[in-house]
C-alpha atoms as a PDB file:
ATOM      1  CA  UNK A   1     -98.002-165.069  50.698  1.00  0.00           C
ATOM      2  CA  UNK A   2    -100.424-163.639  53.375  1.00  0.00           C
ATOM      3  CA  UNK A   3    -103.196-165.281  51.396  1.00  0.00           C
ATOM      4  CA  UNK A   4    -101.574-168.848  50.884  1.00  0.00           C
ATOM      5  CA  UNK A   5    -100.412-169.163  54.815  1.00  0.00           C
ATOM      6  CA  UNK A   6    -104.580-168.579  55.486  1.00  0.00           C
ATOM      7  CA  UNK A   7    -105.180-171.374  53.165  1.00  0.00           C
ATOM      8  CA  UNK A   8    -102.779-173.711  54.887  1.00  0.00           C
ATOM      9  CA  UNK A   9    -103.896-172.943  57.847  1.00  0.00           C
ATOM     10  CA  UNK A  10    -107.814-173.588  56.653  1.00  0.00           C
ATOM     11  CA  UNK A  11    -107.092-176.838  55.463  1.00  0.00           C
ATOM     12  CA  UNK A  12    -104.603-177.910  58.236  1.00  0.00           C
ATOM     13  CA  UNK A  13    -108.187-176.982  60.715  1.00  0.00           C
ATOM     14  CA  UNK A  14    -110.222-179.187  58.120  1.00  0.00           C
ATOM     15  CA  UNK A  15    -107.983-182.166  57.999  1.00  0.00           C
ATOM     16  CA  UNK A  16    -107.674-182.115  62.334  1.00  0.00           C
ATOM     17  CA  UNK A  17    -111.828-181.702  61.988  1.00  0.00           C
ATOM     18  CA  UNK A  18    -112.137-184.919  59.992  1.00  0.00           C
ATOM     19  CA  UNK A  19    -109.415-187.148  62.066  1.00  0.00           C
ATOM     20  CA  UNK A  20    -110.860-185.970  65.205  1.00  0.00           C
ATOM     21  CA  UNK A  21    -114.688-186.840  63.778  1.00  0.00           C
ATOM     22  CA  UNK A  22    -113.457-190.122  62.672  1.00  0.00           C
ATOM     23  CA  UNK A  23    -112.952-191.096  66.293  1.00  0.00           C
ATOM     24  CA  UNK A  24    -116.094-189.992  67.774  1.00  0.00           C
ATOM     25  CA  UNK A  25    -118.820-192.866  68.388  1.00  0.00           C
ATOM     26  CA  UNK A  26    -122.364-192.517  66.550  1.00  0.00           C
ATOM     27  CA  UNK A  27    -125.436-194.306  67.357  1.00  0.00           C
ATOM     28  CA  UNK A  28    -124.713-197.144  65.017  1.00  0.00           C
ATOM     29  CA  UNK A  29    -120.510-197.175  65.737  1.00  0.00           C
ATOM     30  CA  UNK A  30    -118.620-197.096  68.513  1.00  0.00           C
ATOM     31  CA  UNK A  31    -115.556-194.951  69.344  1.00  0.00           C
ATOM     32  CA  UNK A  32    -112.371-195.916  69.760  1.00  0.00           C
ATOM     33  CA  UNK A  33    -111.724-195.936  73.520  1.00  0.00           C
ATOM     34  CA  UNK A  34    -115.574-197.277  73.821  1.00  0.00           C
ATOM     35  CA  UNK A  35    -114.102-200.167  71.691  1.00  0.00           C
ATOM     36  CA  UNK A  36    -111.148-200.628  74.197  1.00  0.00           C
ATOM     37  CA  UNK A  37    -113.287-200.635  76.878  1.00  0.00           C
ATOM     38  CA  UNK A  38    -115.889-203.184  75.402  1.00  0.00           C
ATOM     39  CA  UNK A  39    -112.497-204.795  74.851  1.00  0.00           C
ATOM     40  CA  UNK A  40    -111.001-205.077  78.201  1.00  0.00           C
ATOM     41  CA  UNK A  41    -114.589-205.778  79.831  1.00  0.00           C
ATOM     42  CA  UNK A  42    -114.855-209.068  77.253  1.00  0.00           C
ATOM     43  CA  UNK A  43    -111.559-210.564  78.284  1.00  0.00           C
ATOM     44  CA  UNK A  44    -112.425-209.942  82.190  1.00  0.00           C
ATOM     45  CA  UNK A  45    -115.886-211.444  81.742  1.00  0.00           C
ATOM     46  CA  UNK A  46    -114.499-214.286  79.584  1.00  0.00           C
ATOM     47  CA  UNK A  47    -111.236-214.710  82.504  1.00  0.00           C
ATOM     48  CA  UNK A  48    -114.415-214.971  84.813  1.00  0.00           C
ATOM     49  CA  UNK A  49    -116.264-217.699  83.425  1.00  0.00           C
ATOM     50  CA  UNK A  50    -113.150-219.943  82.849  1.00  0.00           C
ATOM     51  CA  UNK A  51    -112.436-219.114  86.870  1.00  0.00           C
ATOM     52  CA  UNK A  52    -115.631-220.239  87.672  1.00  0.00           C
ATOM     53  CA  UNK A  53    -115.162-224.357  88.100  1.00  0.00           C
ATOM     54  CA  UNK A  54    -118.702-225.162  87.239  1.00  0.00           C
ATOM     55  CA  UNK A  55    -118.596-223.281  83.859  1.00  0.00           C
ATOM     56  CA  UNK A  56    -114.946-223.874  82.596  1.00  0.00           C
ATOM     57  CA  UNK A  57    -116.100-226.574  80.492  1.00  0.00           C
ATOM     58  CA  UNK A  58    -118.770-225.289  78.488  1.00  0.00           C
ATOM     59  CA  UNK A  59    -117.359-223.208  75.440  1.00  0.00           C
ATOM     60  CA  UNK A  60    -119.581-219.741  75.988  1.00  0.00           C
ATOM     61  CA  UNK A  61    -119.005-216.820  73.435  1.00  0.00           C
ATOM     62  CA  UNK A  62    -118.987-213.461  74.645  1.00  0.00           C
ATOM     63  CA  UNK A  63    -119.328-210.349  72.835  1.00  0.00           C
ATOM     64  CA  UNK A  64    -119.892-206.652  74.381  1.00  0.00           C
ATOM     65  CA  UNK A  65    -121.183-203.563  72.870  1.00  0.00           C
ATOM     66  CA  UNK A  66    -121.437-200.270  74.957  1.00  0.00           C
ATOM     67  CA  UNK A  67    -121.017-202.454  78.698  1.00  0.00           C
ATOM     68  CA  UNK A  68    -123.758-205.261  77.577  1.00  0.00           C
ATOM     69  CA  UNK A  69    -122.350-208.126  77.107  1.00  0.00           C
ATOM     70  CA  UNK A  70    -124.345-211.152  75.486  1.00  0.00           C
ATOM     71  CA  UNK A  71    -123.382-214.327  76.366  1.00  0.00           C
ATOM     72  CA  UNK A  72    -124.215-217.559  73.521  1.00  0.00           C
ATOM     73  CA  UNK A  73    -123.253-220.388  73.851  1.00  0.00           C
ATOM     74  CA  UNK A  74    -124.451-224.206  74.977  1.00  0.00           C
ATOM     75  CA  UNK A  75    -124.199-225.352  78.747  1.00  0.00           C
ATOM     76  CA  UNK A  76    -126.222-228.103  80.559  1.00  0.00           C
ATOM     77  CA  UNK A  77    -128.978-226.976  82.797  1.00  0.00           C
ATOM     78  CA  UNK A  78    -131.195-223.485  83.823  1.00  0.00           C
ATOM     79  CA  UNK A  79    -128.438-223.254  86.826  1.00  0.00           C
ATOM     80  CA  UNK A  80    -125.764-222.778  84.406  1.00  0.00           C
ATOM     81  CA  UNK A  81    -127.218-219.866  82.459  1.00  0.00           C
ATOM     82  CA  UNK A  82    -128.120-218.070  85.779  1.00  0.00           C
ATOM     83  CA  UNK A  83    -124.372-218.942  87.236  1.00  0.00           C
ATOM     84  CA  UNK A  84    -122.967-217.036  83.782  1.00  0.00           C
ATOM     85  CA  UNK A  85    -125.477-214.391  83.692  1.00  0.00           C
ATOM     86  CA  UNK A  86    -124.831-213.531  87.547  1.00  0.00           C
ATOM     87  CA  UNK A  87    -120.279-213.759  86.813  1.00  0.00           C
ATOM     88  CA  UNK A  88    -120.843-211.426  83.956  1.00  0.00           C
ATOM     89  CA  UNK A  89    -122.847-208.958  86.134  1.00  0.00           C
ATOM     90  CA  UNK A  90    -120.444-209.040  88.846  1.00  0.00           C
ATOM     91  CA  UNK A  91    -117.439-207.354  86.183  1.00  0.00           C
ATOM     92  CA  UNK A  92    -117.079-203.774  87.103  1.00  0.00           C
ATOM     93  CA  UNK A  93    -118.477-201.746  83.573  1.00  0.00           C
ATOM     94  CA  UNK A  94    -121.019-204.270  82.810  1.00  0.00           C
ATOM     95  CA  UNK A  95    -124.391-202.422  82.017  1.00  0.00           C
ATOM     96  CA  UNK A  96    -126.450-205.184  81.334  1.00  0.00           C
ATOM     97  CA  UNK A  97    -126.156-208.743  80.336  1.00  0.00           C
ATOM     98  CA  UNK A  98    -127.645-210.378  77.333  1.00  0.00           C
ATOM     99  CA  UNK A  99    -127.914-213.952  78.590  1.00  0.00           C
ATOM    100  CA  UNK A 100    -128.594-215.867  75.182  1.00  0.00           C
ATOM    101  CA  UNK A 101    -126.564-219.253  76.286  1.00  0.00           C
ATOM    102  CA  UNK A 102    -129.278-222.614  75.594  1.00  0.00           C
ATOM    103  CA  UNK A 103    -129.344-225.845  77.463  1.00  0.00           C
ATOM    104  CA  UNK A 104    -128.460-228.547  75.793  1.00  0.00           C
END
């Protein structure tokens, strides 16, 4: 009995160890409350760029990985891509910005 409780309790400790190390971000993957963050900063970049009058109309994709965010996208002219690039930068947990949008 003594010996079958250990074993339980053995493979209850490996089971936690292999949920808890399925959550935990690697170099190539992020974890999952990095994801939510990456999460919440897209939607208040992308809230952002619809606020901003001179931008609402161009269709601008925006994807964040670890706080950069990469804009792509098409707008009209250089002061565009330096109007997007300067809203994203101005969301609090931005780390960089990526500023891939071409003028069309």
């Amino acid at each position: 009995m003594l010996k079958l409780n250990r074993l339980v309790k053995i493979l209850l400790c490996c089971c936690m160890l292999g949920i808890f190390s399925g959550c935990a971000s690697t170099q190539k993957r992020e974890s999952t409350g990095e994801f939510i963050d990456d999460s919440v900063i897209t939607t208040k970049v992308k809230a952002a760029l619809f606020d901003e009058l001179t931008l609402r109309s161009f269709k601008i994709e925006v994807k964040t990985y670890r706080g950069v965010v990469q804009l792509s996208g098409f707008v009209d002219s250089q002061d565009s891509v330096r109007k997007a690039g300067d809203v994203a930068r101005g969301i609090k947990g931005v780390a960089s910005v990526s500023n891939d949008l071409i003028i069309k």
